[in-house]
C-alpha atoms as a PDB file:
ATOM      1  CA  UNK A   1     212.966 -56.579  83.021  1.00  0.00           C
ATOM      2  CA  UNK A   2     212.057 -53.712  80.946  1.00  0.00           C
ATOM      3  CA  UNK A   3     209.761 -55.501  78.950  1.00  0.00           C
ATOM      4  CA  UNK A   4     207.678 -56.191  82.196  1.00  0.00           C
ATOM      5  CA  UNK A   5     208.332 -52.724  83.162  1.00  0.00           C
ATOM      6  CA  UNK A   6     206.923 -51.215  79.833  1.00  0.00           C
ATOM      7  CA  UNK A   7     203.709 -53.627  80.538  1.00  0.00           C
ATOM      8  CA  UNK A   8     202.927 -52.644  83.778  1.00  0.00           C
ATOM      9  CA  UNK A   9     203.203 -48.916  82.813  1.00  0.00           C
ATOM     10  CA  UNK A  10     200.566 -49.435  80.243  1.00  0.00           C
ATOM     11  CA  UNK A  11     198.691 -51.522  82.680  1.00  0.00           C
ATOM     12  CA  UNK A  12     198.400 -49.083  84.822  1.00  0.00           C
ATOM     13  CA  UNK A  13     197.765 -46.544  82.460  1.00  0.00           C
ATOM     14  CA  UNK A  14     195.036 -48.530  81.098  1.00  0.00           C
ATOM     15  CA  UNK A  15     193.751 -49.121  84.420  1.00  0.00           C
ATOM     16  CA  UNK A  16     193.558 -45.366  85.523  1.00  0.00           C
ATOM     17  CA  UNK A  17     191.908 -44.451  81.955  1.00  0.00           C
ATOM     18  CA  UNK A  18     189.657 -46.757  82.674  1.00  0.00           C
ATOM     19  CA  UNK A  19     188.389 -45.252  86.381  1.00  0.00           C
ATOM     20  CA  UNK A  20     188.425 -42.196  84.755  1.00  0.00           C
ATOM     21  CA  UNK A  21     185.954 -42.808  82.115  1.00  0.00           C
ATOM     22  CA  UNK A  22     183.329 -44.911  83.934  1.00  0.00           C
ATOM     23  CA  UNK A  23     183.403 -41.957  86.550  1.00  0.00           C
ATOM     24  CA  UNK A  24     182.714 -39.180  83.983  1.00  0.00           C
ATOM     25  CA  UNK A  25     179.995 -41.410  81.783  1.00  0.00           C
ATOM     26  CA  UNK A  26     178.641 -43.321  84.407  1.00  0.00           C
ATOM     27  CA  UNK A  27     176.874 -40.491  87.076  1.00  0.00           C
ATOM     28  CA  UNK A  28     175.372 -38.693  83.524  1.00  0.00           C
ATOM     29  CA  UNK A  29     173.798 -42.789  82.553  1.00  0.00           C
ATOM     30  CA  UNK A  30     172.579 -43.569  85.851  1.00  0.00           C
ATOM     31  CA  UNK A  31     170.592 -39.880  86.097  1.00  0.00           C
ATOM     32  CA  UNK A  32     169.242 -40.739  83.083  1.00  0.00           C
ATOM     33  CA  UNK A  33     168.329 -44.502  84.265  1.00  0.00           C
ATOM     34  CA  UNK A  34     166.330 -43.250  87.130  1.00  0.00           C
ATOM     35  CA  UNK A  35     164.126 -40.467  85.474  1.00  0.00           C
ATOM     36  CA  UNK A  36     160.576 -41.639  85.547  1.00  0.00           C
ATOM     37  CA  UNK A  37     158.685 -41.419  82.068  1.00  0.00           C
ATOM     38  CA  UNK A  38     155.892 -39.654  83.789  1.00  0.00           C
ATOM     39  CA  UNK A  39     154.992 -38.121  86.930  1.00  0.00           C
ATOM     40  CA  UNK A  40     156.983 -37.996  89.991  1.00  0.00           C
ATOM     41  CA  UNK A  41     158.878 -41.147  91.363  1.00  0.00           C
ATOM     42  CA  UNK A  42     157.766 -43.916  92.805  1.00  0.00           C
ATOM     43  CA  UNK A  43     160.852 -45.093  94.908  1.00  0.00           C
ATOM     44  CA  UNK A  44     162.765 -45.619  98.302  1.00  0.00           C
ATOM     45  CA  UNK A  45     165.215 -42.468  98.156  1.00  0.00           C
ATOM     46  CA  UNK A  46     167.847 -43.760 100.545  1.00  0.00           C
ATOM     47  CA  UNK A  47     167.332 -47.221  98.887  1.00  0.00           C
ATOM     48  CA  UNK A  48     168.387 -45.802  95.167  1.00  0.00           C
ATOM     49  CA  UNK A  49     171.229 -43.916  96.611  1.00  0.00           C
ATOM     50  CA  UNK A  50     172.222 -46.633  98.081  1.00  0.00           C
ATOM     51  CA  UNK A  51     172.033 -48.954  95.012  1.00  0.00           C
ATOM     52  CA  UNK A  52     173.309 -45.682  92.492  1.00  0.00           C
ATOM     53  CA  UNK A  53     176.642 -45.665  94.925  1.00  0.00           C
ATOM     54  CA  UNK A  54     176.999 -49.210  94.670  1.00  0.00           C
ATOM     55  CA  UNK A  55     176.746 -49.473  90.823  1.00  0.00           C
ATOM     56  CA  UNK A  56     179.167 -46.553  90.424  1.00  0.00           C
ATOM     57  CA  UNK A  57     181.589 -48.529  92.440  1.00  0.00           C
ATOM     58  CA  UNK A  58     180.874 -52.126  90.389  1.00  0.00           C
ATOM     59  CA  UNK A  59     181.192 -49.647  87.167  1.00  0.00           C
ATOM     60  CA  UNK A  60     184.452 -48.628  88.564  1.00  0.00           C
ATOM     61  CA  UNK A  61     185.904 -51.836  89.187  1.00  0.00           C
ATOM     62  CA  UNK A  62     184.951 -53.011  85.671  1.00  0.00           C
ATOM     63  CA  UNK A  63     186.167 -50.078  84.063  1.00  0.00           C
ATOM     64  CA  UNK A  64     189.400 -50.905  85.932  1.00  0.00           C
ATOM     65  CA  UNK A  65     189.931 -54.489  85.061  1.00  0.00           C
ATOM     66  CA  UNK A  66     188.614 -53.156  80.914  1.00  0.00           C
ATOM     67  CA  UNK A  67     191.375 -50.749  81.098  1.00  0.00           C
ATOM     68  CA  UNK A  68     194.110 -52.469  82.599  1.00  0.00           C
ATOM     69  CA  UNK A  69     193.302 -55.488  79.760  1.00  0.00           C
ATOM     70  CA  UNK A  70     193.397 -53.133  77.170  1.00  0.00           C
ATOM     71  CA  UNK A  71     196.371 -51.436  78.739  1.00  0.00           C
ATOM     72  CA  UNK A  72     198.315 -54.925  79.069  1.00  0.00           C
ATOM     73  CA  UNK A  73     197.076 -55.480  75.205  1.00  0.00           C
ATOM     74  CA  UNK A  74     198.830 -51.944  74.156  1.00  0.00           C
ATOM     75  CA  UNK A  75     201.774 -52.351  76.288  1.00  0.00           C
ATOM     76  CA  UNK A  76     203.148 -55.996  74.464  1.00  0.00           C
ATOM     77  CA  UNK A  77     201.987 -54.955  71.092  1.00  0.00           C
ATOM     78  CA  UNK A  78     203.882 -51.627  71.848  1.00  0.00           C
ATOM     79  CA  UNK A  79     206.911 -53.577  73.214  1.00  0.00           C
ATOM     80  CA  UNK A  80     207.052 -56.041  70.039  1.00  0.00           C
ATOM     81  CA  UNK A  81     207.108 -53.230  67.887  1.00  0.00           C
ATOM     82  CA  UNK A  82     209.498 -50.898  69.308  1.00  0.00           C
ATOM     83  CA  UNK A  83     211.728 -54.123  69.260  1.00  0.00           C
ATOM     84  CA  UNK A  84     215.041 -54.013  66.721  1.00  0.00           C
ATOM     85  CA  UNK A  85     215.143 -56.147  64.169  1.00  0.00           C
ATOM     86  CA  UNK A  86     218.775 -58.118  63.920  1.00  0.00           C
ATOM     87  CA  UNK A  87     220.399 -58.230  60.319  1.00  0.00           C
ATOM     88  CA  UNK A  88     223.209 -61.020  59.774  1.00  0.00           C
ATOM     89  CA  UNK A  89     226.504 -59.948  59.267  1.00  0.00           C
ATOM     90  CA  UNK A  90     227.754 -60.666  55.720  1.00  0.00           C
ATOM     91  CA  UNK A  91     229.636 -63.985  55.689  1.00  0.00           C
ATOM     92  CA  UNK A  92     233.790 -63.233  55.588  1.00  0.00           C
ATOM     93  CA  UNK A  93     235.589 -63.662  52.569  1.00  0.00           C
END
């Protein structure tokens, strides 16, 4: 049970880390996306807000499920590691 505790923790480490970094890259990516080469822009304001919400929330989710694999990853290796190794008693005389 504390292996699958240990896991999950990572998991949802992972996962958080994840969220996090999509929502700190992601805003500065899609600013720089949008910026016309020249002139002024050519688009439906309420329809790029629209679409600029809904990537940041598909970026989100995949930044999730990234994290939380990566997290899952960390958290076995981690628990393999950290696990004592057995030595054999010396047969009795």
């Amino acid at each position: 049970m504390a292996l699958v505790r240990l896991v999950m923790n990572f998991l949802v480490a992972g996962a958080l880390l994840g969220v996090l970094a999509v929502t700190v890259a992601y805003p500065k990516y899609k600013a720089w996306d949008n910026t016309p080469a020249f002139g002024k822009a050519l688009c439906d304001c309420a329809e790029t807000t629209r679409q600029t919400a809904q990537g940041l929330i598909d970026a989100q989710m995949t930044g999730c499920a990234a994290g939380a694999g990566v997290g899952a990853a960390a958290g076995i290796a981690f628990a393999f590691l950290r696990r004592k190794k057995v030595v054999a008693a010396a047969p009795a005389k």
